[in-house]
Protein backbone atom coordinates (compact mmCIF):
# COMPACT_ATOMS: atom_id res chain seq x y z
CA UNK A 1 3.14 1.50 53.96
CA UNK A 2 0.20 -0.93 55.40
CA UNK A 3 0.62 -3.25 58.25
CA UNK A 4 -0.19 -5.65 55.76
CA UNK A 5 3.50 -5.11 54.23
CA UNK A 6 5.30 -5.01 57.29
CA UNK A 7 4.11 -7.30 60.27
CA UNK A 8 7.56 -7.08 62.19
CA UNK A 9 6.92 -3.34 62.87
CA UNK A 10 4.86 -2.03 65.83
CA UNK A 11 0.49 -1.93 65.09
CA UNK A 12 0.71 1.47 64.51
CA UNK A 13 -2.37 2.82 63.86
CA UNK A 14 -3.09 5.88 61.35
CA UNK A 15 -5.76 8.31 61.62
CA UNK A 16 -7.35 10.87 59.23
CA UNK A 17 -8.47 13.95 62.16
CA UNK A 18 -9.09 17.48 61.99
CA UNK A 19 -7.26 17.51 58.75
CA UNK A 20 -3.80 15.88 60.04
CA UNK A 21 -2.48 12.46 60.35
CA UNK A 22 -1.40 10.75 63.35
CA UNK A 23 -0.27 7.65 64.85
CA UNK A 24 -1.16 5.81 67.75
CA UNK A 25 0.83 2.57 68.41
CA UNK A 26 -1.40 -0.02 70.61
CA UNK A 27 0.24 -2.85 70.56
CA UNK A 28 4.02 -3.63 69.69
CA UNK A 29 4.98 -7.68 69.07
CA UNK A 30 7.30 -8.70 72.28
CA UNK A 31 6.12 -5.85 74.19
CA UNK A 32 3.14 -5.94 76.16
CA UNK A 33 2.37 -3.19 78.28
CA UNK A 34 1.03 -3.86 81.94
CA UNK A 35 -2.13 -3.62 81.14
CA UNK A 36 -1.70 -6.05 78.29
CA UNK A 37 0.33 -8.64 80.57
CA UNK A 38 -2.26 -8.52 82.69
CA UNK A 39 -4.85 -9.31 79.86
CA UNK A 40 -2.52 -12.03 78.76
CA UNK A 41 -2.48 -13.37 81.89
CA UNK A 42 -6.35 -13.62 82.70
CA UNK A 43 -7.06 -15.08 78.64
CA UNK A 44 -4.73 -17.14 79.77
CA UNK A 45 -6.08 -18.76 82.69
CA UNK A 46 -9.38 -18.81 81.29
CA UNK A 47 -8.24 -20.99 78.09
CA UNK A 48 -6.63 -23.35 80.61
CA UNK A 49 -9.93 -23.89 82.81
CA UNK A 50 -12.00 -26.56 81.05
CA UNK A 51 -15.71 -25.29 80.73
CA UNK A 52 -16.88 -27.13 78.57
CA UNK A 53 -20.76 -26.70 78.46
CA UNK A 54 -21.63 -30.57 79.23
CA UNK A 55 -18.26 -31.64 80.66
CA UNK A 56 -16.85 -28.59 82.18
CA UNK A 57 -16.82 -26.95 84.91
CA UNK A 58 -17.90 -23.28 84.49
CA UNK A 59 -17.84 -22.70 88.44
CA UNK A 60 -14.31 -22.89 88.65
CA UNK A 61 -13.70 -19.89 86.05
CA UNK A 62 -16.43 -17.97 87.88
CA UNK A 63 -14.42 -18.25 91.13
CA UNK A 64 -10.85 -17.89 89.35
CA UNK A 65 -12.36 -14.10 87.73
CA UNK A 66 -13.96 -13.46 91.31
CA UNK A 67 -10.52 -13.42 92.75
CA UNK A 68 -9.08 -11.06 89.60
CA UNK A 69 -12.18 -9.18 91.00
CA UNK A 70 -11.01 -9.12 94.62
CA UNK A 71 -7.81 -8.17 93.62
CA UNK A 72 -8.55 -5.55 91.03
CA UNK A 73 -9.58 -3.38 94.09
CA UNK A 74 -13.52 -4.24 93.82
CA UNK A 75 -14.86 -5.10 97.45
CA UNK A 76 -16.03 -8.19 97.92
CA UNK A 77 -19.80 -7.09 98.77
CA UNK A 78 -19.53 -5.87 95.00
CA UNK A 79 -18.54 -9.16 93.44
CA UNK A 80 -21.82 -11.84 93.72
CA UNK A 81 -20.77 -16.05 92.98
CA UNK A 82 -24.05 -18.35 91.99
CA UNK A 83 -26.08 -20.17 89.65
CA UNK A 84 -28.27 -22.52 89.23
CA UNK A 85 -26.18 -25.98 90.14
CA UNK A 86 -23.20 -26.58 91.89
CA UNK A 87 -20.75 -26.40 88.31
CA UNK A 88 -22.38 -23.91 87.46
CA UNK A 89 -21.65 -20.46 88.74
CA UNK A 90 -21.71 -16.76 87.37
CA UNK A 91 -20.04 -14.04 88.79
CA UNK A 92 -20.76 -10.56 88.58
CA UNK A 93 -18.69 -7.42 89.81
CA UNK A 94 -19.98 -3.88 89.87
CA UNK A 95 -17.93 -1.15 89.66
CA UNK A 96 -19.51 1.72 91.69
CA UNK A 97 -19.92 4.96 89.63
CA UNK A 98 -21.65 8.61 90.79
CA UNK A 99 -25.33 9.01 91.78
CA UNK A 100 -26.22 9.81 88.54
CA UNK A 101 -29.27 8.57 88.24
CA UNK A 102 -28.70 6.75 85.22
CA UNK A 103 -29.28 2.84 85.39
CA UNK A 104 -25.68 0.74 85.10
CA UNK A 105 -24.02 -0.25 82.25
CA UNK A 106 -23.86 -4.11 81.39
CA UNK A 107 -20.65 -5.82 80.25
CA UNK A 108 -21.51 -9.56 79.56
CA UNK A 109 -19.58 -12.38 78.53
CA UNK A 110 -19.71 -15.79 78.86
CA UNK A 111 -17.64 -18.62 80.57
CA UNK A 112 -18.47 -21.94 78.85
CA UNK A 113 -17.33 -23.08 75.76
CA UNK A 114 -18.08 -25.87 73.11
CA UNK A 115 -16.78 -29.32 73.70
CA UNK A 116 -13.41 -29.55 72.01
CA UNK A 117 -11.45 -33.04 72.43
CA UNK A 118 -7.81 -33.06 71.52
CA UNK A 119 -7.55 -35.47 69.07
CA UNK A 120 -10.21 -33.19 66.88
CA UNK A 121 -7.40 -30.34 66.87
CA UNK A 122 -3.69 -30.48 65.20
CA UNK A 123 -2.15 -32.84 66.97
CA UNK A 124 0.88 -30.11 68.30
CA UNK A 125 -2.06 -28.01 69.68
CA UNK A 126 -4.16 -28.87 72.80
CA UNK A 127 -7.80 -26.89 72.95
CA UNK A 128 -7.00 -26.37 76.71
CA UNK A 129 -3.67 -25.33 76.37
CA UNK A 130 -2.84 -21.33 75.46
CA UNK A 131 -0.70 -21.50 72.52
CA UNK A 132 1.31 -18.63 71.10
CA UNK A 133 2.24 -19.08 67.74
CA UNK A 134 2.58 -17.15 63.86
CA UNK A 135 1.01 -14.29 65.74
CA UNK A 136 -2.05 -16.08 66.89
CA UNK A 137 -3.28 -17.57 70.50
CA UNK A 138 -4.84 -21.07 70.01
CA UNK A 139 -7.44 -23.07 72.33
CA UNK A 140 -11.00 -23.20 72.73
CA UNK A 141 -12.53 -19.69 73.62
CA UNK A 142 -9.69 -17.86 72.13
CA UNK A 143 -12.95 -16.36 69.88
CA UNK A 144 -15.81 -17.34 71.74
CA UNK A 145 -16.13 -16.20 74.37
CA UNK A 146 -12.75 -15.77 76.49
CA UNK A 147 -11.57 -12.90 74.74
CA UNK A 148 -14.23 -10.22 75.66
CA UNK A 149 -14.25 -12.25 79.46
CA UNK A 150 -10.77 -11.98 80.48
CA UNK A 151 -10.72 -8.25 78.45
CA UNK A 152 -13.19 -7.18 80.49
CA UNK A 153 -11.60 -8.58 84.12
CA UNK A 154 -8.53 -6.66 82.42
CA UNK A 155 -10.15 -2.69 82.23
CA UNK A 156 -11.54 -3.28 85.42
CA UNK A 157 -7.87 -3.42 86.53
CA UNK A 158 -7.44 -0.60 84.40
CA UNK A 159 -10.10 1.33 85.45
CA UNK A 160 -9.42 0.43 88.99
CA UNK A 161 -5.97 1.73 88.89
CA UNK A 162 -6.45 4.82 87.58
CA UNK A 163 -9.14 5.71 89.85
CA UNK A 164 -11.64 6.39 87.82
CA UNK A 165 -15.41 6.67 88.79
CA UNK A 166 -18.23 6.42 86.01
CA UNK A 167 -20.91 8.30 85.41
CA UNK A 168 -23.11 5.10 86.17
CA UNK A 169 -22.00 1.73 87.78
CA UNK A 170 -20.04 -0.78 85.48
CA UNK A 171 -21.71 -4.43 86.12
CA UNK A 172 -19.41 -6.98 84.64
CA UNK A 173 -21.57 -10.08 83.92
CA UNK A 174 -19.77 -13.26 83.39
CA UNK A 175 -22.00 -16.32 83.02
CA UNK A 176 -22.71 -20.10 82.24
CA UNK A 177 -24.25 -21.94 79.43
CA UNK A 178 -24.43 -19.76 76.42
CA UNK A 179 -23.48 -22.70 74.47
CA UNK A 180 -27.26 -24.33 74.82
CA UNK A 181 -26.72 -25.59 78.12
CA UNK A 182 -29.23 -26.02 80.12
CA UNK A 183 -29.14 -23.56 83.11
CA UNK A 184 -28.14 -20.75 81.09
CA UNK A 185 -26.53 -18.42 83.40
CA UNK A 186 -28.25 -14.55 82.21
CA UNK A 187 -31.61 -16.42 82.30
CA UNK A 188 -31.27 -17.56 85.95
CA UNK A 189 -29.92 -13.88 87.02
CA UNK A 190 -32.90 -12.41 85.37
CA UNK A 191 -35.09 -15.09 87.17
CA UNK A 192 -33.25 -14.97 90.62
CA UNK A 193 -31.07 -11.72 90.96
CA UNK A 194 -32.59 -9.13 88.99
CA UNK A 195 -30.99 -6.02 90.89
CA UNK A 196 -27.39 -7.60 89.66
CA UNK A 197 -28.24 -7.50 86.44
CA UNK A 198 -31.21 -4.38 86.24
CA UNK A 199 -28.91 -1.91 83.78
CA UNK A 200 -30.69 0.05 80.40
CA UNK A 201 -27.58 -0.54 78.17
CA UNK A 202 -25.88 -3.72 77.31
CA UNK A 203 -22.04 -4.76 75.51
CA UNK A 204 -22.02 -8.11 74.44
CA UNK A 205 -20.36 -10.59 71.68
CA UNK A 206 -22.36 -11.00 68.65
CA UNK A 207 -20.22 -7.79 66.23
CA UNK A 208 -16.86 -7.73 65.61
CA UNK A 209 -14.57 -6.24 62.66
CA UNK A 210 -13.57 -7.71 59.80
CA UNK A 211 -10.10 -7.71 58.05
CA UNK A 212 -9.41 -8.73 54.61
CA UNK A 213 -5.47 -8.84 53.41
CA UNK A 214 -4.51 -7.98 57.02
CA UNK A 215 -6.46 -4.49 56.48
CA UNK A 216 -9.96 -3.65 58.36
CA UNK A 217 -12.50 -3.30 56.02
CA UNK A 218 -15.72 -2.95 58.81
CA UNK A 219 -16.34 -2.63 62.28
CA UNK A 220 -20.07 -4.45 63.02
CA UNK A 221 -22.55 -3.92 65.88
CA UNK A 222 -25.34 -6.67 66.27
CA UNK A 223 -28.66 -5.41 66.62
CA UNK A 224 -30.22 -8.50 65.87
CA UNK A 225 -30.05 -12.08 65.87
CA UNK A 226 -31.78 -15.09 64.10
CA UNK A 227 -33.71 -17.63 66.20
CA UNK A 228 -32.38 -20.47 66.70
CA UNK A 229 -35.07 -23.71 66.42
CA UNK A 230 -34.30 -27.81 66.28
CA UNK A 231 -36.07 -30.00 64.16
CA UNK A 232 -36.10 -34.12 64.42
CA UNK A 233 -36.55 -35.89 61.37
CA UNK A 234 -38.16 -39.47 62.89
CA UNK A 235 -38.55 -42.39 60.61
CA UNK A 236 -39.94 -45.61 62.75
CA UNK A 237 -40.59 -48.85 60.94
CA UNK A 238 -41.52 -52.81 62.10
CA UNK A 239 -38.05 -53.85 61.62
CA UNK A 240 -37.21 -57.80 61.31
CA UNK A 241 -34.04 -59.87 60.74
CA UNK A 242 -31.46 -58.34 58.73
CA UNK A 243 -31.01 -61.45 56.79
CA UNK A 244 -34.32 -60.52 55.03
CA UNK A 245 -34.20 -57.26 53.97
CA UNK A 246 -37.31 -54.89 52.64
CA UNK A 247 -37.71 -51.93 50.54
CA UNK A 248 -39.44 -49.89 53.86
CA UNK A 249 -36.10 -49.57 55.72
CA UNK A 250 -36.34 -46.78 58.12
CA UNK A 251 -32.48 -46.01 57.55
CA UNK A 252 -33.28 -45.44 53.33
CA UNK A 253 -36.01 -43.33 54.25
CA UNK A 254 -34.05 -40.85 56.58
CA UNK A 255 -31.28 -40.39 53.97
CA UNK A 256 -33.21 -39.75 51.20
CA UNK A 257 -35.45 -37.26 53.67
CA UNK A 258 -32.09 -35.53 54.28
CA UNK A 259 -30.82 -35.30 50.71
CA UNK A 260 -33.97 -32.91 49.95
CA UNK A 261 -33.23 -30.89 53.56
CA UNK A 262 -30.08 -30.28 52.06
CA UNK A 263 -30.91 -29.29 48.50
CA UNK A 264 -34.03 -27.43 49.95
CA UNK A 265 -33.40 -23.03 49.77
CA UNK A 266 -35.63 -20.90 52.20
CA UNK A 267 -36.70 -17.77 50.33
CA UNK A 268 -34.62 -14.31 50.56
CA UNK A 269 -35.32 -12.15 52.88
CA UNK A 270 -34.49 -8.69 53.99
CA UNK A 271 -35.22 -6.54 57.29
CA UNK A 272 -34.27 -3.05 58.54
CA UNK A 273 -31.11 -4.61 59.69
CA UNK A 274 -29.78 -6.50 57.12
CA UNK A 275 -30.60 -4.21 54.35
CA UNK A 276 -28.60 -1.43 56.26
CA UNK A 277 -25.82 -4.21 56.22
CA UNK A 278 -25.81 -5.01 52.64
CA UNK A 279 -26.57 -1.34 51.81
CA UNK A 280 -22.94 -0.05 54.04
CA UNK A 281 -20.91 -3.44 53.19
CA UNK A 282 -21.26 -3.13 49.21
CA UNK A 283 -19.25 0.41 49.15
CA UNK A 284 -16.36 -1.56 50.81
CA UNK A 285 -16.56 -5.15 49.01
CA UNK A 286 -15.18 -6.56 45.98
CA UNK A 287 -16.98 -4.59 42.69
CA UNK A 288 -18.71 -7.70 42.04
CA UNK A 289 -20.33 -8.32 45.20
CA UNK A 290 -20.82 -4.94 45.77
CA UNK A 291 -22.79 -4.45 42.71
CA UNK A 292 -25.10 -7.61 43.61
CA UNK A 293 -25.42 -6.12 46.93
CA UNK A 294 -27.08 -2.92 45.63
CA UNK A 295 -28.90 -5.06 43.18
CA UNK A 296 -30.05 -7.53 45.87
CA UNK A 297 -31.66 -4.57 47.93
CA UNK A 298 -33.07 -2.92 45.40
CA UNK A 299 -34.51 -5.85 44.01
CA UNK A 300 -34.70 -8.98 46.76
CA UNK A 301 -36.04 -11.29 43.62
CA UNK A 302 -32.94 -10.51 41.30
CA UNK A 303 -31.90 -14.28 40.50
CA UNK A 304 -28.76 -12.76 39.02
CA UNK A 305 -27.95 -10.84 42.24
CA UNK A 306 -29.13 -13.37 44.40
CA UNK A 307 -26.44 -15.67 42.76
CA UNK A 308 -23.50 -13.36 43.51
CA UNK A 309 -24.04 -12.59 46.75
CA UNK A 310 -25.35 -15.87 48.24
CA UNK A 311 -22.51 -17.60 46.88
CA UNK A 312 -20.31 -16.31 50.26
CA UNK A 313 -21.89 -19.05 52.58
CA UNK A 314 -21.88 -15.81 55.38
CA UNK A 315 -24.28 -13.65 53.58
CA UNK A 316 -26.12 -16.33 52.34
CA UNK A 317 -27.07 -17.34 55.79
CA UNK A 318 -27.83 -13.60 56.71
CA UNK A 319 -30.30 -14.09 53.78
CA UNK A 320 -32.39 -16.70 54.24
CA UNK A 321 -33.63 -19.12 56.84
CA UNK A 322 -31.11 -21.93 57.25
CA UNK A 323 -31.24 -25.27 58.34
CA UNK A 324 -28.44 -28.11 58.62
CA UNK A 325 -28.01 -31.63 59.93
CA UNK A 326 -26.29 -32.06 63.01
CA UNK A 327 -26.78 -35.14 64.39
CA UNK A 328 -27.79 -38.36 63.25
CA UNK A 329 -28.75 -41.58 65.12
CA UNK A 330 -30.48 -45.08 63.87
CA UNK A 331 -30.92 -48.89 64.66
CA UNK A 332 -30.75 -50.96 67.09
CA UNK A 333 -28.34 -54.16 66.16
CA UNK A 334 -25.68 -54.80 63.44
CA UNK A 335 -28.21 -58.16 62.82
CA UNK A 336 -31.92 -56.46 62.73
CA UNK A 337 -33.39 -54.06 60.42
CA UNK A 338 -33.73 -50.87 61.82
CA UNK A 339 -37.06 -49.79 63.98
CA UNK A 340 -35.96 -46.38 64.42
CA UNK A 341 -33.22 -43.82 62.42
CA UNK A 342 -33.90 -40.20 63.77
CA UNK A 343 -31.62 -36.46 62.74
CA UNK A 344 -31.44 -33.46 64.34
CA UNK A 345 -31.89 -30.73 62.19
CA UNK A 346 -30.35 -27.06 63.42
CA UNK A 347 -32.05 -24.20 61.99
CA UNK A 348 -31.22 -20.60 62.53
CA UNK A 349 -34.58 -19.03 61.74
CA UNK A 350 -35.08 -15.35 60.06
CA UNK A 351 -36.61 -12.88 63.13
CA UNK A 352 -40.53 -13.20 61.54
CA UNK A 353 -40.65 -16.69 60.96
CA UNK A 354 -42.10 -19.51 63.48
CA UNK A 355 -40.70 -22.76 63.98
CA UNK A 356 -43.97 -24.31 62.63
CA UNK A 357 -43.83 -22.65 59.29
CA UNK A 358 -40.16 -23.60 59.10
CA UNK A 359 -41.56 -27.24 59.74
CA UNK A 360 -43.84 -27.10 57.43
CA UNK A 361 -41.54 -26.01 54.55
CA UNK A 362 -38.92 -29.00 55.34
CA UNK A 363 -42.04 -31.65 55.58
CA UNK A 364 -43.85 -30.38 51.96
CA UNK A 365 -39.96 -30.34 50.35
CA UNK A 366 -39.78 -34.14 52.20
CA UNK A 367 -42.95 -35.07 50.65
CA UNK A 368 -43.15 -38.12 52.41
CA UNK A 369 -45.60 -39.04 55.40
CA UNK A 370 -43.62 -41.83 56.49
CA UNK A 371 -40.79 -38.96 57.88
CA UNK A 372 -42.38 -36.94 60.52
CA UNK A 373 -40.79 -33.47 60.69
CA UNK A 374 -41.20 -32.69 64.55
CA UNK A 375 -40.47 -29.50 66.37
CA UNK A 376 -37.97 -29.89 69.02
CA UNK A 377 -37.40 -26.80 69.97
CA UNK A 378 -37.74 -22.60 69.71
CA UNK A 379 -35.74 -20.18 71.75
CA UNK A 380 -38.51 -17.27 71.69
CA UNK A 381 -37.81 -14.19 69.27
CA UNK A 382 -36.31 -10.78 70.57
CA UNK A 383 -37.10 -7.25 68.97
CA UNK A 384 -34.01 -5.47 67.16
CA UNK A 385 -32.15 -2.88 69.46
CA UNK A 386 -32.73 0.44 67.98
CA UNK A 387 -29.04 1.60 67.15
CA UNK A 388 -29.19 4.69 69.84
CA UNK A 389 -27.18 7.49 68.55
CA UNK A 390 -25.58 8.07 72.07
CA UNK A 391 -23.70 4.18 71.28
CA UNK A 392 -23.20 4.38 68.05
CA UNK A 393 -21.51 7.63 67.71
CA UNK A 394 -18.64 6.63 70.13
CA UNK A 395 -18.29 3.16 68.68
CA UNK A 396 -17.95 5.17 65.01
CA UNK A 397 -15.52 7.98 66.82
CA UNK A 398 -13.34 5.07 68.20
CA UNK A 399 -13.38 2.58 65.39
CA UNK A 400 -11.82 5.86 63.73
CA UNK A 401 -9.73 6.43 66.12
CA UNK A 402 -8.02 2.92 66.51
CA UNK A 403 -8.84 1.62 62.95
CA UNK A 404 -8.96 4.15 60.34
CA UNK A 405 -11.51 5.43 58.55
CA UNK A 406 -13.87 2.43 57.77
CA UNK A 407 -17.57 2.22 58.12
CA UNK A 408 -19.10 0.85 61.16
CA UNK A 409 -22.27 -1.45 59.92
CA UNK A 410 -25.26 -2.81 61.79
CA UNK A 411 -25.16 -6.53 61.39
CA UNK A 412 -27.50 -8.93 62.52
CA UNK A 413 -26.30 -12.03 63.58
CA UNK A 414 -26.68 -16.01 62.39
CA UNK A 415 -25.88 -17.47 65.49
CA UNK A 416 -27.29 -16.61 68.66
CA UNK A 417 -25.87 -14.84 71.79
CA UNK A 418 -27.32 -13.93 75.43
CA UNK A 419 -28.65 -10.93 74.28
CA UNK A 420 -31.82 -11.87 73.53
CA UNK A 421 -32.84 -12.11 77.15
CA UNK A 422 -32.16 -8.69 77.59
CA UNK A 423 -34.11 -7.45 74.24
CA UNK A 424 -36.93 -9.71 75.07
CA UNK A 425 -37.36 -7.24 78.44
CA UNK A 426 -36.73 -4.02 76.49
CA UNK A 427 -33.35 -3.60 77.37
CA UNK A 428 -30.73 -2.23 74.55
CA UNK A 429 -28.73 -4.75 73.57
CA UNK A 430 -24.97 -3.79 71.62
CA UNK A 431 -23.01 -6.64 70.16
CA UNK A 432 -19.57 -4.68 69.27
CA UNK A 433 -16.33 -5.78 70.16
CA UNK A 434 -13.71 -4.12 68.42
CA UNK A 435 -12.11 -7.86 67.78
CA UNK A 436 -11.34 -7.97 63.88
CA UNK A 437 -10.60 -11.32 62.41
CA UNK A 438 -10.75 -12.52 58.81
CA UNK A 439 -13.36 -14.93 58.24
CA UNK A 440 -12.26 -16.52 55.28
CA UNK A 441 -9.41 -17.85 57.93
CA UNK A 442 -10.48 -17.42 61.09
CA UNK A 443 -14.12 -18.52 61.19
CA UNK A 444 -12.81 -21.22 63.88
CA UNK A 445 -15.60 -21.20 66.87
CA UNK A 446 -16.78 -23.82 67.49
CA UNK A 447 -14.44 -25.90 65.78
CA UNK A 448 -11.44 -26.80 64.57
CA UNK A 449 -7.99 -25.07 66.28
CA UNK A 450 -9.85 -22.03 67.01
CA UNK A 451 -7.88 -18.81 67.63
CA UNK A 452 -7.39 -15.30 67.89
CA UNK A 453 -4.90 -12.97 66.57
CA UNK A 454 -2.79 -11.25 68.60
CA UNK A 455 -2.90 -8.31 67.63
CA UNK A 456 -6.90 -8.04 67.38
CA UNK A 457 -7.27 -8.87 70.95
CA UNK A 458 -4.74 -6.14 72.14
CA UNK A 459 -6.95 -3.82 69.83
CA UNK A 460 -9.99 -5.26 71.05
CA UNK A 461 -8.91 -4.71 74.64
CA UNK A 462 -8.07 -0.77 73.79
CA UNK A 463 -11.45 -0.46 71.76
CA UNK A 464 -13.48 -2.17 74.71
CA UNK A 465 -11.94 0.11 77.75
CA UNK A 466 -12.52 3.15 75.57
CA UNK A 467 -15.81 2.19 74.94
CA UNK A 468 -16.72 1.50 78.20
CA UNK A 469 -15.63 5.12 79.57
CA UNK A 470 -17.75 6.88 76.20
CA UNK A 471 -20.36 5.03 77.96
CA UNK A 472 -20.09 5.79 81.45
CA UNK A 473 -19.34 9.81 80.97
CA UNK A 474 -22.07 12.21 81.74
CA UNK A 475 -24.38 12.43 78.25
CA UNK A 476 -23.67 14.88 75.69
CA UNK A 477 -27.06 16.61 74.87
């Protein structure tokens, strides 16, 4: 019987090895196990610490995970507190391993979240308030990026505990202003405090599984990310009383500018990445899609294929360049025609394409010179991480291990994540998690009564502390 069919029972786990099946129970409903409590407890207190990336403060979950540091048995000359502004502090912890000679390996996470105001959510759910409830936790950073953080403080209390000393050190990077803030906490370590941050291997957010009916259909490592770029759409005009209105109204001109952004489709595209993904993800999807998958890769130009598989908004924007309004702003008085009606427009921008062709595509689908299309801004483009067999062969053994025999598929991501900053400096860069969710109910970041299920993060706990011992073992030639 699946999990699916009975949710009361115990996650047990079933695995096909060595021609036998066994089962592993990780987590049981009611019945955390002291590792797990103390998991809870740290997700916990990180939910509850507002860090909002414009209103938060991110230095007071920095020093809350410093102390989980102190007392997970790291010395304090091993835990660093700092950043770039007063509210906004990183910490970082190393866990000393054997003179191997091998450079450290990186856990990262970040701290801050997205804004989230309470009257946005359900109104019997509080962002900044951990919620249990129907087998989920609710509150901003449940997903993004609190999980992996407070996971991570967790196995080093593991770890800790049971004495164990890696192969390499373990530097556990927790930082500020992932979320587009502006003192982005990996960028000032680089800048300031390279030696805390100077490994060869990085785990970071950016993969994750995905379930579908309650079942796990893929395990996903990010290799890659898109880039992401802002556009302003800026109409200015003379203006005058409102009382006598003309055709040229800088406020007409914007929406109509924005009706053709939003009908306008970048072309398809494919790269070594996302071609692997389709390639992997059509032997487990629906016949349908799967068939437009193969299609698609055989034959990027196949309208019919295109069709199929574009209509999921997710692999659409794997796809394609994308680019979506996301802020608005125009006139000056209720009484006066408007002098000025601006958008921002948020693109997440395929790896080989620059900002300026993307700004060139929106302004010839505008077709009119009274909209300027303006580049705002660019983060700078990273190289893929070459998917090194010595990662991906424990990520495959353990997503076997804890999930069953599903494919593990290189994915490359449509937001963006801190790993770039490593890749940019030729640094390998993982995003895997082991955190399975179902997107067509759980895509919440960002947004909306965000969550996590309960059960994922107690597998994603499991999946992350095994992974992080696979990687800090002496190599297996």
């Amino acid at each position: 019987m699946s999990r699916a069919l009975r949710p009361a029972l115990p996650a047990v786990l079933l695995v096909l090895g060595a021609g036998s099946l066994f089962a592993q129970s990780v987590y049981t409903p009611g019945q955390l196990k002291p590792h797990q409590q103390v998991a809870h407890d740290i997700y916990k207190e990180l939910i509850e610490i507002k860090s909002g990336v414009t209103t938060g403060n991110v230095t007071t979950a920095a020093m809350a995970m410093a102390k989980r540091f102190k007392d997970a048995g790291i010395p304090e000359a091993d835990i660093f507190v700092g950043g770039a502004r007063p509210e906004k502090f990183n910490v970082v912890a190393r866990i000393r391993g054997r003179n191997s000679g091998r450079k450290p390996l990186i856990l990262l996470a970040h701290l801050d979240v997205v804004e989230a105001i309470k009257s946005d959510w359900s109104d019997d759910l509080d962002p900044f308030v951990f919620t249990e409830r129907d087998g989920y936790y609710y509150g901003r950073g449940t997903a993004d990026d609190k999980a992996m953080a407070s996971i991570f403080v967790a196995n080093a209390f593991r770890l800790k505990q049971e004495g164990y000393v890696p192969d390499r050190d373990i530097i556990i990077a927790l930082t500020t202003d992932e979320e587009s803030g502006a003192f982005n906490g990996v960028a000032w370590l680089l800048e300031n405090h390279p030696e805390l941050v100077d490994g060869d291997l990085v785990i970071n957010e950016g993969g994750g599984g995905t379930l579908r009916n309650g079942k796990p259909l893929f395990n996903s490592v990010q290799a890659t990310e898109k880039i992401t770029t802002n556009l302003t759409l800026r109409v200015t005009n003379r203006g005058g009383h409102s009382s006598v209105p003309r055709a040229d109204n800088a406020i007409y001109s914007l929406a109509s500018a924005l009706d053709k952004v939003a009908a306008y489709r970048f072309p398809i595209k494919l790269n070594d990445v996302t071609r692997a993904f389709f390639s992997k993800t059509a032997d487990v999807e629906e016949p349908d899609m799967g068939k437009g998958m193969r299609a698609l890769v055989a034959n990027p130009a196949d309208r019919n294929a295109i069709a199929t598989v574009t209509a999921d908004p997710r692999y659409n924007s794997m796809l394609r360049t994308t680019c979506v309004a996301t802020g608005l702003s125009g006139g000056h008085a209720t009484n006066a025609l408007p002098q000025l009606a601006e958008a921002n427009i948020n693109c997440r921008v395929y790896p080989d394409e620059t900002a300026q062709q993307v700004r060139d595509s929106l302004a010839r689908a505008i077709g009119d010179t009274s909209v300027q299309v303006i580049v705002r801004s660019q983060r700078p483009p990273a190289p893929p991480t070459v998917l090194q067999p010595e990662v991906m062969r424990p990520v495959e053994r353990i997503t076997r291990e804890l999930f069953g025999n599903i494919p593990v598929i290189p994915v490359m991501s449509t937001g963006a994540t801190d790993s770039r900053f490593f890749r940019q400096r030729g640094v390998a860069a993982f995003g895997v998690s082991g955190l399975f969710s179902d997107p067509s109910v759980d895509a919440r970041a960002h947004g909306r009564d965000e969550r996590m299920r309960i059960q994922s993060y107690y597998e994603g706990q499991e999946f992350l502390y095994r992974l992080t011992k696979a990687l800090t073992q002496p190599a297996v030639p």
